[in-house]
Protein backbone atom coordinates (compact mmCIF):
# COMPACT_ATOMS: atom_id res chain seq x y z
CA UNK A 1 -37.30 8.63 -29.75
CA UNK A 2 -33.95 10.28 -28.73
CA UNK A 3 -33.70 8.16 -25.70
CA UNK A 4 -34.34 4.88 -28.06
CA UNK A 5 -31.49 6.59 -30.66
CA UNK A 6 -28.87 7.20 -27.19
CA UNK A 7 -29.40 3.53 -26.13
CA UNK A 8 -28.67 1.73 -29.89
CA UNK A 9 -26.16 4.03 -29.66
CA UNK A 10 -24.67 2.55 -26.20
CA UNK A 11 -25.26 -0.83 -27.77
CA UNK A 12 -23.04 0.05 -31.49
CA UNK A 13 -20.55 1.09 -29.01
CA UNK A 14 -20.05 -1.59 -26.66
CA UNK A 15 -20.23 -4.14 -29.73
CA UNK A 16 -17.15 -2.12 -31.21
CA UNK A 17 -15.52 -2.53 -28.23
CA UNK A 18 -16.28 -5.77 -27.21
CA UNK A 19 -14.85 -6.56 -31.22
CA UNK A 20 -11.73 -4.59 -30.43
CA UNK A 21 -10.92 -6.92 -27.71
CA UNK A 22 -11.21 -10.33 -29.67
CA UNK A 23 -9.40 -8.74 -32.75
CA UNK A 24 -6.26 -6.89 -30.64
CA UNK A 25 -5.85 -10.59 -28.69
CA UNK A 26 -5.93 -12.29 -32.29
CA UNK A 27 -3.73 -9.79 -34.27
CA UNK A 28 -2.41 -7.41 -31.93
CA UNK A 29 -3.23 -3.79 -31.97
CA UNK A 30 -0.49 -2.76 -34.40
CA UNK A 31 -1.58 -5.04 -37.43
CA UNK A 32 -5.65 -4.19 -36.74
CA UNK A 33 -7.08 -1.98 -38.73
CA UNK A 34 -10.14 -0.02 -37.88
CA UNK A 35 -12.44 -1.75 -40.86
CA UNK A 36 -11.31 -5.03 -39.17
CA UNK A 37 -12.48 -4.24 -35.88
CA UNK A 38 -16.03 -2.66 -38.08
CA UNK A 39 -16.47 -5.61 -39.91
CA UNK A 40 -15.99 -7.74 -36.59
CA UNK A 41 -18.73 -5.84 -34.81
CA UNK A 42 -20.75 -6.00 -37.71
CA UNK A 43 -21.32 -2.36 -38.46
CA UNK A 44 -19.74 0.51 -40.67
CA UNK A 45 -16.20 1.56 -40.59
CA UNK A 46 -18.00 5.29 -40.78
CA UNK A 47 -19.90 3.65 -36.64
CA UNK A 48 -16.45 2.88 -35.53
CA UNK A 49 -15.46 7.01 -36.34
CA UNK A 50 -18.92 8.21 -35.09
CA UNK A 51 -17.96 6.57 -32.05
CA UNK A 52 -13.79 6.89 -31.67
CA UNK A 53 -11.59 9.59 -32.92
CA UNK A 54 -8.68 6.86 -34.19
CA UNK A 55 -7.33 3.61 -33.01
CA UNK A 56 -5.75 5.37 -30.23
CA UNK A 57 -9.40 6.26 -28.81
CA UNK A 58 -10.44 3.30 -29.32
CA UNK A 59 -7.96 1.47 -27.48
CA UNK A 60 -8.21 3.80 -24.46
CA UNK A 61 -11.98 3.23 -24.59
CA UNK A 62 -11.19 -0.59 -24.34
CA UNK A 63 -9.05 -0.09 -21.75
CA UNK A 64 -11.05 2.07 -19.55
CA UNK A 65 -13.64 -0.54 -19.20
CA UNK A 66 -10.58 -2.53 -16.82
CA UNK A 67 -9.03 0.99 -15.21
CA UNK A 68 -12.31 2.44 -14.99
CA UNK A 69 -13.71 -0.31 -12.59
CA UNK A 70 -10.12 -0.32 -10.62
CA UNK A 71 -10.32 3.63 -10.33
CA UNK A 72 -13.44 2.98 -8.76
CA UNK A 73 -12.32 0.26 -6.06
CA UNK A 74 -9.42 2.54 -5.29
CA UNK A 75 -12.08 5.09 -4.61
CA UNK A 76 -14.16 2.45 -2.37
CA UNK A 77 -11.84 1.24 -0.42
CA UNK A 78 -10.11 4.69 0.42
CA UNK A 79 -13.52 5.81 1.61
CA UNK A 80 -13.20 3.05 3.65
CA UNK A 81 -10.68 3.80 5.89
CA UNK A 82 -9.22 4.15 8.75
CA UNK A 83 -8.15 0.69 8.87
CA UNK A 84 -6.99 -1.11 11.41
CA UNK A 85 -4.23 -1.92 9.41
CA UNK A 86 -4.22 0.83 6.95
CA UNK A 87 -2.06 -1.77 4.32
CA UNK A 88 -5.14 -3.87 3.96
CA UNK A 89 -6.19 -0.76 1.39
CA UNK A 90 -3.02 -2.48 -0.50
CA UNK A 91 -4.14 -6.24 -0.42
CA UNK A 92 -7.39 -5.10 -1.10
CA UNK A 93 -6.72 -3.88 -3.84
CA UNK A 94 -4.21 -5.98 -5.08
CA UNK A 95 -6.93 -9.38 -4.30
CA UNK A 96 -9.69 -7.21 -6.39
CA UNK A 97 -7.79 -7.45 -9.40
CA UNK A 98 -6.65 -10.89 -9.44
CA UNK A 99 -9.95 -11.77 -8.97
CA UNK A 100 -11.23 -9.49 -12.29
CA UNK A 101 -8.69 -11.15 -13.72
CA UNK A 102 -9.73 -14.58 -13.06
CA UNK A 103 -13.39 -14.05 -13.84
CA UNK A 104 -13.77 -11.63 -15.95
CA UNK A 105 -13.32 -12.21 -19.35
CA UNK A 106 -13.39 -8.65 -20.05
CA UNK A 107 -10.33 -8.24 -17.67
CA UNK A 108 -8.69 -11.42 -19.06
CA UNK A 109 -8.51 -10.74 -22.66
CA UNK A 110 -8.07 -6.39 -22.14
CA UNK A 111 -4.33 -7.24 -19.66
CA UNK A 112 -3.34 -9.69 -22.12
CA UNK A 113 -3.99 -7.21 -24.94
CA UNK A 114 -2.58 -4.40 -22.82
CA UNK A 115 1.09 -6.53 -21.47
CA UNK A 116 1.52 -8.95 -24.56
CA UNK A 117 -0.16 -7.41 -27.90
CA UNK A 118 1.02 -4.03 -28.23
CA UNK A 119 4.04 -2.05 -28.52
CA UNK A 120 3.86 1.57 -27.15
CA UNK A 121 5.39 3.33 -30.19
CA UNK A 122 3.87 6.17 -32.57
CA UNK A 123 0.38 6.77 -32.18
CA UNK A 124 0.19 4.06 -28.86
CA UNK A 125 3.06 6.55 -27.25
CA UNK A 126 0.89 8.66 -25.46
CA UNK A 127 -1.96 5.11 -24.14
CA UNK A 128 1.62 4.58 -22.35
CA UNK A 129 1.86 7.94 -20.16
CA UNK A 130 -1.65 7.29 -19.35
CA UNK A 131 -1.05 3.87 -17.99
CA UNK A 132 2.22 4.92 -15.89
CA UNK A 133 -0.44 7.81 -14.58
CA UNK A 134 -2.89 4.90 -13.32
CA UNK A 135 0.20 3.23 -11.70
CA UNK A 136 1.85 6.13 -10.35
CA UNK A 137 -1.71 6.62 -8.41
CA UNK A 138 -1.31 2.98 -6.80
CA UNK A 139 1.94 3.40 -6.10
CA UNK A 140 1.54 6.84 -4.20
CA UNK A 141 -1.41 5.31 -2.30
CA UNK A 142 0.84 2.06 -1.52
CA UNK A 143 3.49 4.05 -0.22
CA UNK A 144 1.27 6.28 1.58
CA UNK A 145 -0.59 2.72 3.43
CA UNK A 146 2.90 1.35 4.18
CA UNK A 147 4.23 4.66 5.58
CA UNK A 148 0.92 5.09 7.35
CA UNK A 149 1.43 1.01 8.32
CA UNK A 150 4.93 1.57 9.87
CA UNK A 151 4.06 4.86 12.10
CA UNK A 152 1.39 2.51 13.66
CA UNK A 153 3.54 -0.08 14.79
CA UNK A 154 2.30 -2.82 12.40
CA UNK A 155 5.56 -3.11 10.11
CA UNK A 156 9.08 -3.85 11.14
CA UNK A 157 10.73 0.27 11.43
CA UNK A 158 13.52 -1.59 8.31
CA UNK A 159 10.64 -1.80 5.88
CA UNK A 160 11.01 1.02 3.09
CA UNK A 161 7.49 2.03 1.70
CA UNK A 162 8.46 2.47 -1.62
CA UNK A 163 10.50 -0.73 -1.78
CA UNK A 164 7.69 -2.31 -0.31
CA UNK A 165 5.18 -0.98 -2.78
CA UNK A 166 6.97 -1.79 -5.47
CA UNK A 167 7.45 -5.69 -4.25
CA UNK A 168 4.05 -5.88 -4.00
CA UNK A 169 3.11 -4.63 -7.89
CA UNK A 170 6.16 -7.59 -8.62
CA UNK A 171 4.20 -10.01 -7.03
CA UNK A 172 0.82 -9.70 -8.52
CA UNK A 173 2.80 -8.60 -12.24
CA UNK A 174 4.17 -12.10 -11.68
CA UNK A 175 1.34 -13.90 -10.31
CA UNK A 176 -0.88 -12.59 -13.23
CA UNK A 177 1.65 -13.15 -16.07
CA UNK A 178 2.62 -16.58 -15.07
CA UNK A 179 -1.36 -17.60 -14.72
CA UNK A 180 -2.04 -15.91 -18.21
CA UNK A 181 0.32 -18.23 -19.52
CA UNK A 182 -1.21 -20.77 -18.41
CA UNK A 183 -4.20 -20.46 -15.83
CA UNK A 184 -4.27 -24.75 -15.38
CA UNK A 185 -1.02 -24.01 -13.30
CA UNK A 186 -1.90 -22.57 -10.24
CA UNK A 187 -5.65 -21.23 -8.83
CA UNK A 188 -4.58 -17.05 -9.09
CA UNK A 189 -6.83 -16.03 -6.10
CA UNK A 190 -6.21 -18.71 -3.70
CA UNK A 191 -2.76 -18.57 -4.44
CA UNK A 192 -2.10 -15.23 -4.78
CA UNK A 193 -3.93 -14.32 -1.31
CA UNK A 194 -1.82 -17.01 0.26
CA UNK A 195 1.36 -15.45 -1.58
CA UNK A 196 0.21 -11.79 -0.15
CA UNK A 197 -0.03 -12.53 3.05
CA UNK A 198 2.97 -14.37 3.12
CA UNK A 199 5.14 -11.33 1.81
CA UNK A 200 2.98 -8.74 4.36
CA UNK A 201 3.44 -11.39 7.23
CA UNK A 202 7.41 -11.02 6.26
CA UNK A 203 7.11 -6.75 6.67
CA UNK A 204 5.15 -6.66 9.75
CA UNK A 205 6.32 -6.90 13.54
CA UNK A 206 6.21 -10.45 14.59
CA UNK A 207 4.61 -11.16 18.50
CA UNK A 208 2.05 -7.76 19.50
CA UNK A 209 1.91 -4.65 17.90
CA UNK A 210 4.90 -2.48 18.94
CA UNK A 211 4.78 1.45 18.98
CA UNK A 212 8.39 3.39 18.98
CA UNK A 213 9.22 5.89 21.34
C-alpha cells in the first residue's frame, strides 16, 4: 500500500509542476499565486505545501526538471573523454540543448519562463545564485576544453579560453532567444550546428594540426 501511496504521490507532484509551467508562461511567476497553480493541477492548495516549501521551491523544482537533465549530459559527455578534440565536450553540449529546446516542450516553455517571465528580486533572489552556479560550471568546463583545445594544437595559440567560452554561451543565448521569438524563422538545430561550427572553424588552426615548440 505504501508503494501505491509513494507513486500517487509522484503523480500529485509532477501534475503541480507540469501546472506551474503553463501558469508562470501565462502570468509570470511574480503575479501566480500558489492556489492558482493548485487549482490548475486540480488538487488542494494544502498538495501544493505537502509537496513545496513556497513558490521559491516550487520554481526550483520546475526548473530542475531542464538543469537536472543538462547536469546529467555534462556528466555523460565528460565521462566521455579524451576527445580527439577535447572542444567537441563544448558543441556537444551546446547542440544537446538546442535540441531540448526544440523538442521538448518541457524545455520550451521552463527557458521561456526562466529568461522572459520572471524578475530575480525578493524571494526569486536566491533561484538567481543558483542559476549563475549552473553556468559558472559550463563555463569552467568550456574554458577548461578550449585551454585543453589550444595545448593540443587544434586552436589558433591567439584564441583566449575564456573569451572563447563566453562567445560560445552568446551564440546559443542568441540562437535560442531569437527562435523563441519566433521558431517559423530559422530551424534552431540545423542552424545552430551550422552556426557552431562556423565560429569553432574560425578558432582552430587552418591546414594540419600544428603543435608549438
Amino acid at each position: 500500500m505504501a508503494r501505491k501511496t509513494r507513486e500517487e504521490a509522484l503523480v500529485t507532484r509532477n501534475a503541480i509542476l507540469d501546472a506551474a509551467e503553463i501558469v508562470f508562461q501565462e502570468r509570470g511567476v511574480s503575479k501566480t499565486s500558489l492556489a492558482e497553480i493548485a487549482a490548475a493541477a486540480g488538487v488542494t492548495r494544502g498538495a501544493v505545501y505537502w509537496h513545496f516549501a513556497n513558490k521559491v521551491d516550487l520554481f526550483e523544482a520546475m526548473t530542475q526538471r531542464v538543469h537536472g537533465s543538462m547536469d546529467a549530459k555534462m556528466d555523460e559527455l565528460e565521462k566521455k573523454q579524451p576527445y580527439d578534440d577535447p572542444v567537441e565536450l563544448v558543441r556537444e553540449l551546446a547542440l544537446h540543448f538546442l535540441d531540448r529546446v526544440a523538442n521538448d516542450p518541457h524545455y520550451h516553455r521552463i527557458i521561456g519562463i526562466v529568461w522572459h517571465k520572471c524578475e530575480y528580486v525578493g524571494e526569486m533572489a536566491e533561484i538567481c545564485e543558483r542559476h549563475l552556479e549552473r553556468s559558472d560550471r559550463f563555463r569552467s568546463a568550456g574554458i577548461q576544453a578550449f585551454e585543453s583545445s589550444r595545448a593540443a594544437g587544434f586552436l589558433a595559440p591567439r584564441v583566449d579560453p575564456h573569451t572563447a567560452v563566453i562567445g560560445m554561451m552568446a551564440i546559443v543565448d542568441g540562437l535560442v532567444g531569437n527562435w523563441m521569438l519566433d521558431n517559423s524563422a530559422f530551424p534552431l538545430v540545423d542552424t545552430g550546428a551550422r552556426i557552431i561550427d562556423g565560429y569553432l572553424a574560425g578558432l582552430r588552426l587552418s591546414g594540419e594540426r600544428k603543435t608549438e615548440g
